[in-house]
Protein backbone atom coordinates (compact mmCIF):
# COMPACT_ATOMS: atom_id res chain seq x y z
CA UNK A 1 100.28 82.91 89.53
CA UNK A 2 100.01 85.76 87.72
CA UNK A 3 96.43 87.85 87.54
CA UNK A 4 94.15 88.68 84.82
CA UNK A 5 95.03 92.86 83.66
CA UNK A 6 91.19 93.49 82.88
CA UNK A 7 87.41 92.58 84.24
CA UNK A 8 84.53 93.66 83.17
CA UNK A 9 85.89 96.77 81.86
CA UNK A 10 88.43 97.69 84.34
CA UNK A 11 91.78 97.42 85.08
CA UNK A 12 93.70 95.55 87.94
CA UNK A 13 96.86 97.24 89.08
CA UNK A 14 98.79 95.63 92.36
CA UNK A 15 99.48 97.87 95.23
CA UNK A 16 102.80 96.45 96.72
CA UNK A 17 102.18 96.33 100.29
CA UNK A 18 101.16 93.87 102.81
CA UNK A 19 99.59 96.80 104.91
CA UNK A 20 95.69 96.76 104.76
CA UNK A 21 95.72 100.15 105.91
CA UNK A 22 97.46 101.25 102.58
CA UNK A 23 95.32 99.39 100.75
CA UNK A 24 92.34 100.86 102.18
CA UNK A 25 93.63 104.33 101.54
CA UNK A 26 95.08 103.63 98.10
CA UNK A 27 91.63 102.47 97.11
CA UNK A 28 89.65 105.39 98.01
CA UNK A 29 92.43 108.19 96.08
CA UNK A 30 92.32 106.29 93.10
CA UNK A 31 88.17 105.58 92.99
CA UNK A 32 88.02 109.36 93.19
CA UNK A 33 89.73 109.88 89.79
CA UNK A 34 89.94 106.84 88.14
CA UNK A 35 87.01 104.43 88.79
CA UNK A 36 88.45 102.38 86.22
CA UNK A 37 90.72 101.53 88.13
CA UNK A 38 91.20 98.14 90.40
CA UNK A 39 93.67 98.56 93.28
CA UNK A 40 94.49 94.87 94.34
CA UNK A 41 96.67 93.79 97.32
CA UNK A 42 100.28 91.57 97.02
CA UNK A 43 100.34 88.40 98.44
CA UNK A 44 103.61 87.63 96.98
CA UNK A 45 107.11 87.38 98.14
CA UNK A 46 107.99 90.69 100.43
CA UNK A 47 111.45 92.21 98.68
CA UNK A 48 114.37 93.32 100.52
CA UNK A 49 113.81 97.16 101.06
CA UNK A 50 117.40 98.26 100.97
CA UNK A 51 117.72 101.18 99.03
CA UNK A 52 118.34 104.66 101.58
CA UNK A 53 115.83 107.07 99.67
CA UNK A 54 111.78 106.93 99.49
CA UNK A 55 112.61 106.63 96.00
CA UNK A 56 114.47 103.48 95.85
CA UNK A 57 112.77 101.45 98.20
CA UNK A 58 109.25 102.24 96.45
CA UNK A 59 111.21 101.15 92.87
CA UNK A 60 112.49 97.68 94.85
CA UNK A 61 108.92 96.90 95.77
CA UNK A 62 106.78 97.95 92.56
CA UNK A 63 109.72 95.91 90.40
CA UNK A 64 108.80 92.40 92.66
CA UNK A 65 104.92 92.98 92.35
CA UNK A 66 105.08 93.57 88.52
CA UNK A 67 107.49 90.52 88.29
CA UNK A 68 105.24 88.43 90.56
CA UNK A 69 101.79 89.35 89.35
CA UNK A 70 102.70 90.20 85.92
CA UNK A 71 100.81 93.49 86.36
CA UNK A 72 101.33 96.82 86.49
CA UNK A 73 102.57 97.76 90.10
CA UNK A 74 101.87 100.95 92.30
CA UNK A 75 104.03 101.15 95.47
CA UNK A 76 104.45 103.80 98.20
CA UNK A 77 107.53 104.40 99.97
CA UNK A 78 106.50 107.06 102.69
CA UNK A 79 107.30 108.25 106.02
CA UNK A 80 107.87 111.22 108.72
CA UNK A 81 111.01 113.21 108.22
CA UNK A 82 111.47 115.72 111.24
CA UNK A 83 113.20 118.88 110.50
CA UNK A 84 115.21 119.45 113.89
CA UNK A 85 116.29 115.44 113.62
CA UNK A 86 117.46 116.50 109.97
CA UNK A 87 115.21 114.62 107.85
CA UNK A 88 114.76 111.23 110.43
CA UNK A 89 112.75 109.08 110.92
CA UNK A 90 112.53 109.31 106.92
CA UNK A 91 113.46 105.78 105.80
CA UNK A 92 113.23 104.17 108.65
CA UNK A 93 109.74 105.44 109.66
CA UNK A 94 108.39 101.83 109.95
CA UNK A 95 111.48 100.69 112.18
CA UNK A 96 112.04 103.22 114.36
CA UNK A 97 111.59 101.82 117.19
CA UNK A 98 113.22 98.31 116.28
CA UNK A 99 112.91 95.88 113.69
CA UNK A 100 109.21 94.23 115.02
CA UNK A 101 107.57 97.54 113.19
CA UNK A 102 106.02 97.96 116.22
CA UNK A 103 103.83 101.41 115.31
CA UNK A 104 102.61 102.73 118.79
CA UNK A 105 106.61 101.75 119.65
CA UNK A 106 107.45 104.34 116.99
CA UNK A 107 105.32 106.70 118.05
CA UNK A 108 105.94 107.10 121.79
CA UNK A 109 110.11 106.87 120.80
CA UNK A 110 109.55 109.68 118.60
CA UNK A 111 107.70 111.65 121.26
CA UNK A 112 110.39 110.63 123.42
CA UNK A 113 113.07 112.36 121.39
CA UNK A 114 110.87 115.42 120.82
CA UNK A 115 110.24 116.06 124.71
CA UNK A 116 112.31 118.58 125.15
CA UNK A 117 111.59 120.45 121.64
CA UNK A 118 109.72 124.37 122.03
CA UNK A 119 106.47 123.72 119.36
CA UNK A 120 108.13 126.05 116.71
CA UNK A 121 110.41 123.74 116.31
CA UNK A 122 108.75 120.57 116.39
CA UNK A 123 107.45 121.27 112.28
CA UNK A 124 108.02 118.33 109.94
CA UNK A 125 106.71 116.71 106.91
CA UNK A 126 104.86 113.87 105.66
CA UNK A 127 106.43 111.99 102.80
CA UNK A 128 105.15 109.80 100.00
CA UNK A 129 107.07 108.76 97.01
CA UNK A 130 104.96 106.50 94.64
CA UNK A 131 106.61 104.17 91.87
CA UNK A 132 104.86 102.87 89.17
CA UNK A 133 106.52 99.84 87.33
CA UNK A 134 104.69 98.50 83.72
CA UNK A 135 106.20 94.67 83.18
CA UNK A 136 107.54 93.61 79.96
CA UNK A 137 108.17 97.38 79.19
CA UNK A 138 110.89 99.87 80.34
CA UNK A 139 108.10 102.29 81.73
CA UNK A 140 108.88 103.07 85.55
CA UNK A 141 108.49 106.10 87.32
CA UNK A 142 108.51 107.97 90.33
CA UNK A 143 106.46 110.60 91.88
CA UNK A 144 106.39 112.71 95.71
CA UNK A 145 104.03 114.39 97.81
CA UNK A 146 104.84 116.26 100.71
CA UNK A 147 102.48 117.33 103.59
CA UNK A 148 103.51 119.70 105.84
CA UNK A 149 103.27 120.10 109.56
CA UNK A 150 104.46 119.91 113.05
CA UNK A 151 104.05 117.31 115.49
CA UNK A 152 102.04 117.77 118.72
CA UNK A 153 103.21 117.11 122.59
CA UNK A 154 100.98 113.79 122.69
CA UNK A 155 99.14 111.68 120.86
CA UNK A 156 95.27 112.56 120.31
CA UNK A 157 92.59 111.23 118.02
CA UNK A 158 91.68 107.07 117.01
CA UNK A 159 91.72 107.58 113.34
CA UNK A 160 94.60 106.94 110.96
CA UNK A 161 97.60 104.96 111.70
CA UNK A 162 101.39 105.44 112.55
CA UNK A 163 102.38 108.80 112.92
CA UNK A 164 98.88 110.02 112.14
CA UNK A 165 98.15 111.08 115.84
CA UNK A 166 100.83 113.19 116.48
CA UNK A 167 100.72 115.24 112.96
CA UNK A 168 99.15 118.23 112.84
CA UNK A 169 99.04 119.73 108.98
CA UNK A 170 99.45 123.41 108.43
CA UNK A 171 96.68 125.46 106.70
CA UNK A 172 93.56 123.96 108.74
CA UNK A 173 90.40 125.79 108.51
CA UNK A 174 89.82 128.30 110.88
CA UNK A 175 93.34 127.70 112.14
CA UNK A 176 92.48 124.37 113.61
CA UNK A 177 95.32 122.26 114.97
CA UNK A 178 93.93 118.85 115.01
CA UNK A 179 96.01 116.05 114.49
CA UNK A 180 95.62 113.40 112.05
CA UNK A 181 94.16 111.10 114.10
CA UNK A 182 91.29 113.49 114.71
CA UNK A 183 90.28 113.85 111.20
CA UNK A 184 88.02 111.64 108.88
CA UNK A 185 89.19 109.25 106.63
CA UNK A 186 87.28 111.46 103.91
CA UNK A 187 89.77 114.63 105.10
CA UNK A 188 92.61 113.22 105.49
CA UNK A 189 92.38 110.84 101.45
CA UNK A 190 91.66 114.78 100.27
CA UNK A 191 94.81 116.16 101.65
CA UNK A 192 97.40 113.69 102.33
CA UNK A 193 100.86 113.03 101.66
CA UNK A 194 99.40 110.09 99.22
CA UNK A 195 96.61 112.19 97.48
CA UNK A 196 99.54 114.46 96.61
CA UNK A 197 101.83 111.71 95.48
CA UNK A 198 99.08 110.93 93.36
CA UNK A 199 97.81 113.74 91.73
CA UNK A 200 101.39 113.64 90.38
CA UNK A 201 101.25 110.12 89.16
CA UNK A 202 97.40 110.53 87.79
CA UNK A 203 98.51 111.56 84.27
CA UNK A 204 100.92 108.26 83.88
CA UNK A 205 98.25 105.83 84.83
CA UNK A 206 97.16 106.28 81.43
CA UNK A 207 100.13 103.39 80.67
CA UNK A 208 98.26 101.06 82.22
């Protein structure tokens, strides 16, 4: 049934995941520059992600929230993409480890396949392509952030989730080399592959 696009002053728009910690995350980056701003979680119908870019599959899944809620959708498409594996996980982040989108699976595969791998060569990027889909218009677009990095030997650090623990972003103060998983949620909203995303999208929220 579709929602209400305004309480009390704000606005609603759907986030297009079933993935609390997204949610979470998405709510925090957009209270920090637009208040206004509701970020609700999809309970609908979960679409068939088939397209082979970040950029597709974010499109498929902000179309089917704006069509199900009949308001204006937000949805990530993000992953890891490993330079020496040429670009991989990428896509198929999520499944990586099989179908079950198991995430500790994922990561210990991934460590797996790195094993051998000297450090300088073990750099790789975090990925996050946001779509942003206005119903009963023809406004859609697409924005990217990338964060980069290099993954470490072993996971370390209980914050985050999926890949978090083994990514350790360039440019750390004091040449730190924490992972992820070691940094606040507060750090990690600031500088993420998401915050980046969207500081991009920012300026086209004003369609909603």
């Amino acid at each position: 049934m579709p929602h209400s696009s305004s309480f009390v002053g704000h606005r609603r728009v759907v986030l297009a995941t079933h993935n609390a910690h997204k949610v979470e995350e998405f709510r925090a980056i957009v209270a920090a520059t637009r208040p206004d701003l509701e970020v609700i979680g999809y309970d609908g119908p979960e679409p068939v992600e088939d397209g082979v870019t970040f950029a597709e599959n974010a499109l498929i899944k902000a179309r089917a929230a704006a069509a199900h809620t009949g308001l204006p959708a937000l949805a990530d498409d993000s992953g890891i993409c490993v330079d020496v594996l040429g670009g991989s996980p990428g896509v198929f982040s999520a499944y990586w480890a099989g179908h079950a989108k198991d995430a500790a699976a994922n990561l210990t595969l991934l460590l797996d396949q790195l094993a051998d791998v000297a450090d300088p060569h073990r750099t790789a990027s975090f990925v996050s392509t946001i779509a942003l889909v206005v119903p009963n218009t023809a406004s859609e677009h697409v924005v990217e952030g990338r964060w980069h990095g290099r993954l470490a030997a072993a996971a370390s650090g209980g914050g985050g989730f999926g890949y978090d623990p083994i990514f350790i972003p360039d440019g750390q103060p004091d040449g730190a080399e924490r992972t992820v998983g070691e940094w606040s949620a507060e750090e990690k909203n600031a500088a993420s592959h998401r915050s980046r995303a969207f500081a991009a999208l920012t300026p086209l929220l004003a369609l909603i």
